[in-house]
Protein backbone atom coordinates (compact mmCIF):
# COMPACT_ATOMS: atom_id res chain seq x y z
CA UNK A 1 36.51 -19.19 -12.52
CA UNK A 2 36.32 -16.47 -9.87
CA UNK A 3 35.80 -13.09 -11.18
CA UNK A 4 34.56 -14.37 -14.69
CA UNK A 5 32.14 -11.79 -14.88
CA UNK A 6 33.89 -8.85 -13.85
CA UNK A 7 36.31 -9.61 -16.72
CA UNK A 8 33.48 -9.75 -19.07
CA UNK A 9 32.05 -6.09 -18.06
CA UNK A 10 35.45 -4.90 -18.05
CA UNK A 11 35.71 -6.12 -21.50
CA UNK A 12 32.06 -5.29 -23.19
CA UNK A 13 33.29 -1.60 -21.65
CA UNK A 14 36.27 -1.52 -23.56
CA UNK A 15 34.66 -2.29 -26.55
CA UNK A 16 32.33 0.10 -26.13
CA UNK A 17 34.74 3.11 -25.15
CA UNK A 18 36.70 2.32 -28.21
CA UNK A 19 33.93 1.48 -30.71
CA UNK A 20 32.83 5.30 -30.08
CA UNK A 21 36.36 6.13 -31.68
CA UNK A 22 36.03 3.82 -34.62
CA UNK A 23 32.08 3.92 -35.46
CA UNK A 24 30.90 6.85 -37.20
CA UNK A 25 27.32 6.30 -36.42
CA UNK A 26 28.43 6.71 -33.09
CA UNK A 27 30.07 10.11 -33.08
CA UNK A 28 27.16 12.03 -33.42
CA UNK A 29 27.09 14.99 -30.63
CA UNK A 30 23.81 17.29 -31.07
CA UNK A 31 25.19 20.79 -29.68
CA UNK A 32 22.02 21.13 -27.58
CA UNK A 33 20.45 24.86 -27.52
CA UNK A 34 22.10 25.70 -31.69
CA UNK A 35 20.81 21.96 -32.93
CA UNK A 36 17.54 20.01 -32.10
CA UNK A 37 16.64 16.74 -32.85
CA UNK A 38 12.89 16.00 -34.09
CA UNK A 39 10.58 14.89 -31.57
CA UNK A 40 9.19 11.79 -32.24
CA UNK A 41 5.34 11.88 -33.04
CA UNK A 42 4.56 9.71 -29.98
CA UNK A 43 6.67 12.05 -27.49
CA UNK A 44 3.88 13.54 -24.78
CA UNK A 45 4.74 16.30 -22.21
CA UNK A 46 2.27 18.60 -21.78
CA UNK A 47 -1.56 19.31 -22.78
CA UNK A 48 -3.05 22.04 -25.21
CA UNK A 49 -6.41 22.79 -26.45
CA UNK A 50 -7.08 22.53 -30.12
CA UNK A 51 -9.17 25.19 -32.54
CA UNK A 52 -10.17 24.25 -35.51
CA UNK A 53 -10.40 27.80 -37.68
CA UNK A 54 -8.91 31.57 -36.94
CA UNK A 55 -10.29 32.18 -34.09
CA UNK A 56 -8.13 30.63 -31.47
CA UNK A 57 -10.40 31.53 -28.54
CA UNK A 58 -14.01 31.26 -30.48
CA UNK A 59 -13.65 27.92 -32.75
CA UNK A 60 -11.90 25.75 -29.59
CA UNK A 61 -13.54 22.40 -30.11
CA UNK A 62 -14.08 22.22 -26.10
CA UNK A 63 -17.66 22.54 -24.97
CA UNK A 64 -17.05 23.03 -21.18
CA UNK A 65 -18.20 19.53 -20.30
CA UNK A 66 -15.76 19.32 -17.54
CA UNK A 67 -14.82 15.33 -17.97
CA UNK A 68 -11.31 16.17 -18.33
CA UNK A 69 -11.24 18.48 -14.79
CA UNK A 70 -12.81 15.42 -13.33
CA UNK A 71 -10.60 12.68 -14.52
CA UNK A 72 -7.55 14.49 -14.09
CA UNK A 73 -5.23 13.14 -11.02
CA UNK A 74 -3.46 16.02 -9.56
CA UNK A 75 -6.91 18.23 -10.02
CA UNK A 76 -4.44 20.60 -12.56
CA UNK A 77 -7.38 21.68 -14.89
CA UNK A 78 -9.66 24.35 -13.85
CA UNK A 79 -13.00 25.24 -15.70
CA UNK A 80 -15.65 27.34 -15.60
CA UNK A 81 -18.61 27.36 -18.45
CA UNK A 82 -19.44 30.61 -20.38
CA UNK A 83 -22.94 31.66 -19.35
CA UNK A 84 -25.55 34.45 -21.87
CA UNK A 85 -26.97 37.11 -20.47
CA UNK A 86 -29.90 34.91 -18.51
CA UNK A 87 -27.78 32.79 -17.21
CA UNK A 88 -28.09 30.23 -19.21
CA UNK A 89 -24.92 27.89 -19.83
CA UNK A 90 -23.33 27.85 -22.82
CA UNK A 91 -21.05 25.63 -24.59
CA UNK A 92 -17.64 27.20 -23.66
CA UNK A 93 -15.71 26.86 -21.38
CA UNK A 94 -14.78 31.45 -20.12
CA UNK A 95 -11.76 30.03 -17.83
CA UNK A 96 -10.03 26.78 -19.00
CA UNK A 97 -6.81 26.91 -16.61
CA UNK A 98 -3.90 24.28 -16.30
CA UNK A 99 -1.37 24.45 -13.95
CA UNK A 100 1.74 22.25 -15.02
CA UNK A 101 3.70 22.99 -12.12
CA UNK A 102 1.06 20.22 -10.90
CA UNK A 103 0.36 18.59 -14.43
CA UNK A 104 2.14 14.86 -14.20
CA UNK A 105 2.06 14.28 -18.21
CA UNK A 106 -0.48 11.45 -17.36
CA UNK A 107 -2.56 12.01 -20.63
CA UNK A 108 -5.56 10.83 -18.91
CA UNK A 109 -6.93 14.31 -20.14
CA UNK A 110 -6.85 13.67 -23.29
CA UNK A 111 -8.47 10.05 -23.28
CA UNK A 112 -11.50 10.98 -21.95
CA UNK A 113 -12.00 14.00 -23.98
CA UNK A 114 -14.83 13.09 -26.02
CA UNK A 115 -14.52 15.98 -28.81
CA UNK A 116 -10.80 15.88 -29.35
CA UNK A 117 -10.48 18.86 -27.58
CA UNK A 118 -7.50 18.40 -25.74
CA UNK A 119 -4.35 16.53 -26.62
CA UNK A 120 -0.39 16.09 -25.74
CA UNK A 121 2.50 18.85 -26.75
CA UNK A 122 5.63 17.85 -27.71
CA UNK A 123 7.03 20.80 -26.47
CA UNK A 124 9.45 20.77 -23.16
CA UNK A 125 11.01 23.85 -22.76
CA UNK A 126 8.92 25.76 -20.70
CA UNK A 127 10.78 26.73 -18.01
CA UNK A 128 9.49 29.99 -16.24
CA UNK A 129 11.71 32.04 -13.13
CA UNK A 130 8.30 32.62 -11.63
CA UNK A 131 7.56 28.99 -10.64
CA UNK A 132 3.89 29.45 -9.13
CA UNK A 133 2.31 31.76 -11.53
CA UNK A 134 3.81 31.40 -14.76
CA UNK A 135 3.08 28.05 -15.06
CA UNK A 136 -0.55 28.26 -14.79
CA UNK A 137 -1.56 28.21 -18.55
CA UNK A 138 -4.77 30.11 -19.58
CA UNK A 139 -7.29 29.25 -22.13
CA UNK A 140 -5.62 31.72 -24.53
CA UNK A 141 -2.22 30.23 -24.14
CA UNK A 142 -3.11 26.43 -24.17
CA UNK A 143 -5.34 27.00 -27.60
CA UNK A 144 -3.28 26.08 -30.80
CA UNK A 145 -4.47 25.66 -34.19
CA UNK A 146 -5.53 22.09 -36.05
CA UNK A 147 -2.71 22.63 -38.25
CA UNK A 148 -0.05 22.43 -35.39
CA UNK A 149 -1.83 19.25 -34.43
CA UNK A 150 -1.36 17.90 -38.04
CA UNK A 151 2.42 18.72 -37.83
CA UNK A 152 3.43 17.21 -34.40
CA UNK A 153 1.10 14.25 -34.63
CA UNK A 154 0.39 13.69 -38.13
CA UNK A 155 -1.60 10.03 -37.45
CA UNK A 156 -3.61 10.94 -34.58
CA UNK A 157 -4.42 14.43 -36.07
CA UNK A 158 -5.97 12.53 -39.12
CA UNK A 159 -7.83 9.94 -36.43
CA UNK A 160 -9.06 12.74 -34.54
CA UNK A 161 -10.55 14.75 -37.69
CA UNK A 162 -12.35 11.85 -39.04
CA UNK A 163 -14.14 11.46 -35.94
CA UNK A 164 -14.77 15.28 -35.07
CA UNK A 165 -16.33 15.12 -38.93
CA UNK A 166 -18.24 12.59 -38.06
CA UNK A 167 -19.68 13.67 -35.17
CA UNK A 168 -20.39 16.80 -36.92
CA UNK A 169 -22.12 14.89 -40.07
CA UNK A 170 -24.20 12.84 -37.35
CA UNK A 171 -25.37 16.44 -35.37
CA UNK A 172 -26.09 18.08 -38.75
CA UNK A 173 -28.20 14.73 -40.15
CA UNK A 174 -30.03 15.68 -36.55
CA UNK A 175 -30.60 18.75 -36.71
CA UNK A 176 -31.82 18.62 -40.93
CA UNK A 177 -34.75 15.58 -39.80
């Protein structure tokens, strides 16, 4: 029959325009900026540096190795390592810039990170009227606390400590022989 499938769609529309009317679990509307869903714990948009203790700027666990700046695809991370007063490099990164008016949301970033330094936001809305220099992200505003890992990503955050403890146990067995 000619025009069989049109009929269908026509139909499986009409059941779906009126099943919105009859179906409860269907007549949900979230009023947008006054109610927010929960973002799911695998929802990714932009990076952020993670501290673990009060210090937000001196207990970052980045060490300035730079794998992340060199990985990354659109070249949106920017480093440069502390140095003492000799010269000598230290491990910290002074400038850890991110531009994400470049940043694609690739999380390449944070899967070659070898410390857990650096890991995926959940948060969106960060719209700026200033589109070139507002949306180049400093060290200081990138660096949130373990804690705010542990509440957007509850099962990687506990990954991630294990291994940071680890590592930590295995430089301190080092360090004691």
């Amino acid at each position: 029959m000619l025009g069989k499938g049109i009929l269908l769609g026509l139909v499986q529309t009409a059941k779906n325009f009126f099943g919105t009317y009859t179906d409860p679990e269907r007549l949900v509307t979230v009023e947008y900026p006054e109610q927010r869903l929960p973002s799911k714990e695998n929802a990714r948009n932009f990076p952020f540096l993670v501290f673990d203790g009060q210090d937000a700027v001196a207990d970052l666990r980045c060490v300035a190795c730079k794998i992340c700046e060199k990985e990354c695809p659109p070249q949106c991370i920017y480093i440069e390592i502390d140095r003492d007063e000799r010269g000598k490099p230290q491990k910290f990164p002074r400038v850890f810039d991110i531009d994400l008016s470049v940043c694609m949301s690739c999380q390449i970033c944070v899967e070659v990170c070898p410390f857990d330094a650096i890991e995926m936001d959940t948060e969106f809305e960060l719209s700026q009227t200033d589109r070139f220099e507002a949306l180049l992200f400093t060290r200081d505003q990138l660096a949130k606390s373990n804690e705010y890992f542990h509440q957007i990503h509850p099962t990687e955050a506990k990954e991630a400590d294990a291994r940071v403890s680890a590592a930590r146990a295995k430089v301190a067995a080092r360090s004691r022989s």
